[in-house]
C-alpha atoms as a PDB file:
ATOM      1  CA  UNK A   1      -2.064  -8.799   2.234  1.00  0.00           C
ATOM      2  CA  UNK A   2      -0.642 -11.738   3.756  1.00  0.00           C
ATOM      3  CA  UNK A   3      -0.503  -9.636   7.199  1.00  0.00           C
ATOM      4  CA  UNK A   4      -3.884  -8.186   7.205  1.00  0.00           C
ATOM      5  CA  UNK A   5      -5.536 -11.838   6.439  1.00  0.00           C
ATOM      6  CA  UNK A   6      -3.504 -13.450   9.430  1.00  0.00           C
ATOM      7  CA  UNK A   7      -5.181 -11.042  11.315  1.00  0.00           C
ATOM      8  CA  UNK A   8      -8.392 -12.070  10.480  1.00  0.00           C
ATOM      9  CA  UNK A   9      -9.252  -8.338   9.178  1.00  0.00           C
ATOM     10  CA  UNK A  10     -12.122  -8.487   6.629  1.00  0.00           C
ATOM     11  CA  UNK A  11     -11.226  -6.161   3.722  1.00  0.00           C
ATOM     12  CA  UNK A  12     -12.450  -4.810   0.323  1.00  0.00           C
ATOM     13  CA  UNK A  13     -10.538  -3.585  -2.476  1.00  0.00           C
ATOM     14  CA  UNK A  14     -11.627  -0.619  -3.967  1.00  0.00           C
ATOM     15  CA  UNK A  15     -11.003   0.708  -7.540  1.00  0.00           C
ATOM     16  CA  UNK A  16      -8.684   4.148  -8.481  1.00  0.00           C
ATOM     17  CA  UNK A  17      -9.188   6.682 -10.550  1.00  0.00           C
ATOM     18  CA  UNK A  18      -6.467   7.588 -13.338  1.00  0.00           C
ATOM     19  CA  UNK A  19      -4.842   9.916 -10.712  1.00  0.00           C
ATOM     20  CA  UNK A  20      -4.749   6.700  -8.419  1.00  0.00           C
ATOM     21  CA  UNK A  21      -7.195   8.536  -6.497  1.00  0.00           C
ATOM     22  CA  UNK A  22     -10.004   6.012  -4.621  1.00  0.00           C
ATOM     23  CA  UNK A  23     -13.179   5.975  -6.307  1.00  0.00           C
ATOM     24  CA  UNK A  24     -16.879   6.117  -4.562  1.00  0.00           C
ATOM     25  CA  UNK A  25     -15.316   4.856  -1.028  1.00  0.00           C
ATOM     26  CA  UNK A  26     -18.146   5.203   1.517  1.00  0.00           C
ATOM     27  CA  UNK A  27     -16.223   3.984   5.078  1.00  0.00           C
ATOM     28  CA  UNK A  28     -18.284   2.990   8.341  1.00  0.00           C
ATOM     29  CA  UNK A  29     -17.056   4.051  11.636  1.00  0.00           C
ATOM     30  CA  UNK A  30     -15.462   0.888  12.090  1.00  0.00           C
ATOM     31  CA  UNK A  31     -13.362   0.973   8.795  1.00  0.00           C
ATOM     32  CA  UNK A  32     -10.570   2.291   7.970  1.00  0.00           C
ATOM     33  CA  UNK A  33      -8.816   3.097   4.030  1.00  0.00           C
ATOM     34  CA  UNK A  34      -5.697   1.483   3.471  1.00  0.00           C
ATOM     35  CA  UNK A  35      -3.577   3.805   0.942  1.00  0.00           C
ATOM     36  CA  UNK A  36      -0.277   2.571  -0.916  1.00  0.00           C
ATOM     37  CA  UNK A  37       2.157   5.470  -1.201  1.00  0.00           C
ATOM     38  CA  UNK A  38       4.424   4.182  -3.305  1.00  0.00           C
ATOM     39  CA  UNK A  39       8.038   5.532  -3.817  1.00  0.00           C
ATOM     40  CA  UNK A  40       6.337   8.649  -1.882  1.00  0.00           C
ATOM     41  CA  UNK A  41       5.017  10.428  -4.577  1.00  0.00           C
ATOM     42  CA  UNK A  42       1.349  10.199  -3.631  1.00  0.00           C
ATOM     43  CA  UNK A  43       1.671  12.809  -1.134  1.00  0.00           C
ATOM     44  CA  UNK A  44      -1.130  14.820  -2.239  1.00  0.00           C
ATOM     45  CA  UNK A  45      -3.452  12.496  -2.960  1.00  0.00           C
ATOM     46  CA  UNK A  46      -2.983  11.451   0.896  1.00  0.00           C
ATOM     47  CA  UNK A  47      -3.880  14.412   2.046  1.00  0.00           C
ATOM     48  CA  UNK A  48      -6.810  14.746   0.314  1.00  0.00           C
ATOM     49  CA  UNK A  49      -7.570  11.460   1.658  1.00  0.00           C
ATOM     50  CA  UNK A  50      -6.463  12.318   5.215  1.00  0.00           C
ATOM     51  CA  UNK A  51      -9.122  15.554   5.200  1.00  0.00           C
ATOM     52  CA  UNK A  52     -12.057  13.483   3.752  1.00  0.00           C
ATOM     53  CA  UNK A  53     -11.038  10.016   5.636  1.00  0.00           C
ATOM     54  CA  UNK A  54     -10.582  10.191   9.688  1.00  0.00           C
ATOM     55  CA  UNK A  55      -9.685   6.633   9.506  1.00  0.00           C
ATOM     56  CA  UNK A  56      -6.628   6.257   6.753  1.00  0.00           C
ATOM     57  CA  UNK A  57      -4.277   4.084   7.153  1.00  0.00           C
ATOM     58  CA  UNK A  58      -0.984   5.345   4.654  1.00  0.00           C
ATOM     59  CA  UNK A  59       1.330   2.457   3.925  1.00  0.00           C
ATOM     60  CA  UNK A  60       4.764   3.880   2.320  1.00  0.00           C
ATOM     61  CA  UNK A  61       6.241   0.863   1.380  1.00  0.00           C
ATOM     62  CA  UNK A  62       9.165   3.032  -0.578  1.00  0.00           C
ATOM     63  CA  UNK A  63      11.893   0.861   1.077  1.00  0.00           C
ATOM     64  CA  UNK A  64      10.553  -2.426  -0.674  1.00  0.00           C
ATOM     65  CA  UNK A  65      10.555  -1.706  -4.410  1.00  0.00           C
ATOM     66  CA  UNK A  66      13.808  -1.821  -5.322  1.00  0.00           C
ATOM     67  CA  UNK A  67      13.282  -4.513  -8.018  1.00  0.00           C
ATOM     68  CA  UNK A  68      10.420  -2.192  -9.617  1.00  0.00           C
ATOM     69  CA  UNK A  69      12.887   0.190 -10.109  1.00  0.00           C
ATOM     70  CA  UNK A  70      15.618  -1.958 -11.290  1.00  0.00           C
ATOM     71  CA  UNK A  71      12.750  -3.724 -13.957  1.00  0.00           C
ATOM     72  CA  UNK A  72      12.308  -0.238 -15.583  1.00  0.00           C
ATOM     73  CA  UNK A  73      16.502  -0.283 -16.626  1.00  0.00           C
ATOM     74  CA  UNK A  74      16.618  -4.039 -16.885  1.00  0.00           C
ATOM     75  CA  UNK A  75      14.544  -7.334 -18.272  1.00  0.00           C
ATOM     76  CA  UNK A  76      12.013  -9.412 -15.684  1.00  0.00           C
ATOM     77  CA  UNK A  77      14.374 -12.311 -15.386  1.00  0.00           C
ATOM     78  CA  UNK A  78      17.046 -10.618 -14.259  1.00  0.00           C
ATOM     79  CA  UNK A  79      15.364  -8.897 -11.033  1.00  0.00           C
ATOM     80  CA  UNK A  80      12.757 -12.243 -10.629  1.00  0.00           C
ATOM     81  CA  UNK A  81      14.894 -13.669  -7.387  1.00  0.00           C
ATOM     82  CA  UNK A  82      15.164  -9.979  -5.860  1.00  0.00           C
ATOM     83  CA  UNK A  83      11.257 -10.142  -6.639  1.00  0.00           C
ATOM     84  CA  UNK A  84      10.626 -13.342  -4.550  1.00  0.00           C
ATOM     85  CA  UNK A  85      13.172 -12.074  -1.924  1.00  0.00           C
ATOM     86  CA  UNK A  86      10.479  -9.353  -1.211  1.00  0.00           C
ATOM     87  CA  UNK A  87       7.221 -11.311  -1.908  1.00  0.00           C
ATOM     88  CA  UNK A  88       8.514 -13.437   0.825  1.00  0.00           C
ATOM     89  CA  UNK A  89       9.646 -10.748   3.319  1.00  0.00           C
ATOM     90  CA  UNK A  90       6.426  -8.845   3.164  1.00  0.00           C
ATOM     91  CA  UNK A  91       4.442 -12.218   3.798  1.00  0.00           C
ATOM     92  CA  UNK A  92       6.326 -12.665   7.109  1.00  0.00           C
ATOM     93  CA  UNK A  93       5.861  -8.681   8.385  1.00  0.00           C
ATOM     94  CA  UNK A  94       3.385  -7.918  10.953  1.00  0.00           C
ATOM     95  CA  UNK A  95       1.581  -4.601  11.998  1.00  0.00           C
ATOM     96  CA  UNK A  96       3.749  -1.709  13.063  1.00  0.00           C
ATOM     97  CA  UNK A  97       4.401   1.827  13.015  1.00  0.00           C
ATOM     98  CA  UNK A  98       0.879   3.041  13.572  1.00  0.00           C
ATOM     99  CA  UNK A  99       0.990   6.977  13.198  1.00  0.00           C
ATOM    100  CA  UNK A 100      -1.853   8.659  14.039  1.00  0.00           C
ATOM    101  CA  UNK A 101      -2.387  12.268  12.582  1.00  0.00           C
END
């Protein structure tokens, strides 16, 4: 978030559906869906999105959650300074890797 609002990019958040699927999104021409894939696995919910969406933008941030995955076999404490490692890395990142499908 901290990258989209140093931009100066207005945004909305939008609510999910129990299949993390977004719920009653109508877009402008001028607006675009941002998507979290996480860990990948949303693959088919982004391409439903990418045939009803022309504008989605798919962030796979995969390569950033390794202290969600380490929580699940371990207590909070213990993975807290690998979770402020990557809060502050991913307020520092800028725009990149634009695909366009």
């Amino acid at each position: 978030m901290q990258t989209i609002k140093r931009q100066n990019i207005d945004y909305e958040f939008y609510f999910l559906d129990k299949g993390f699927y977004p719920k009653n999104v109508a877009l402008k021409y001028t607006e675009a869906l941002l998507y979290v894939n996480y860990f990948g696995i949303m693959n088919n919910q982004v391409k439903r999105l990418s045939e009803k969406y022309s504008n989605l933008i798919t962030d796979n941030s995969k390569d950033r959650m390794l202290h969600l995955l380490t929580r699940i076999a371990k207590e909070a404490e213990s993975v807290y300074a690998q979770f402020k490692t990557n809060d502050q890395k991913l307020d520092n990142e800028t725009l990149k890797n634009v695909q366009v499908n």
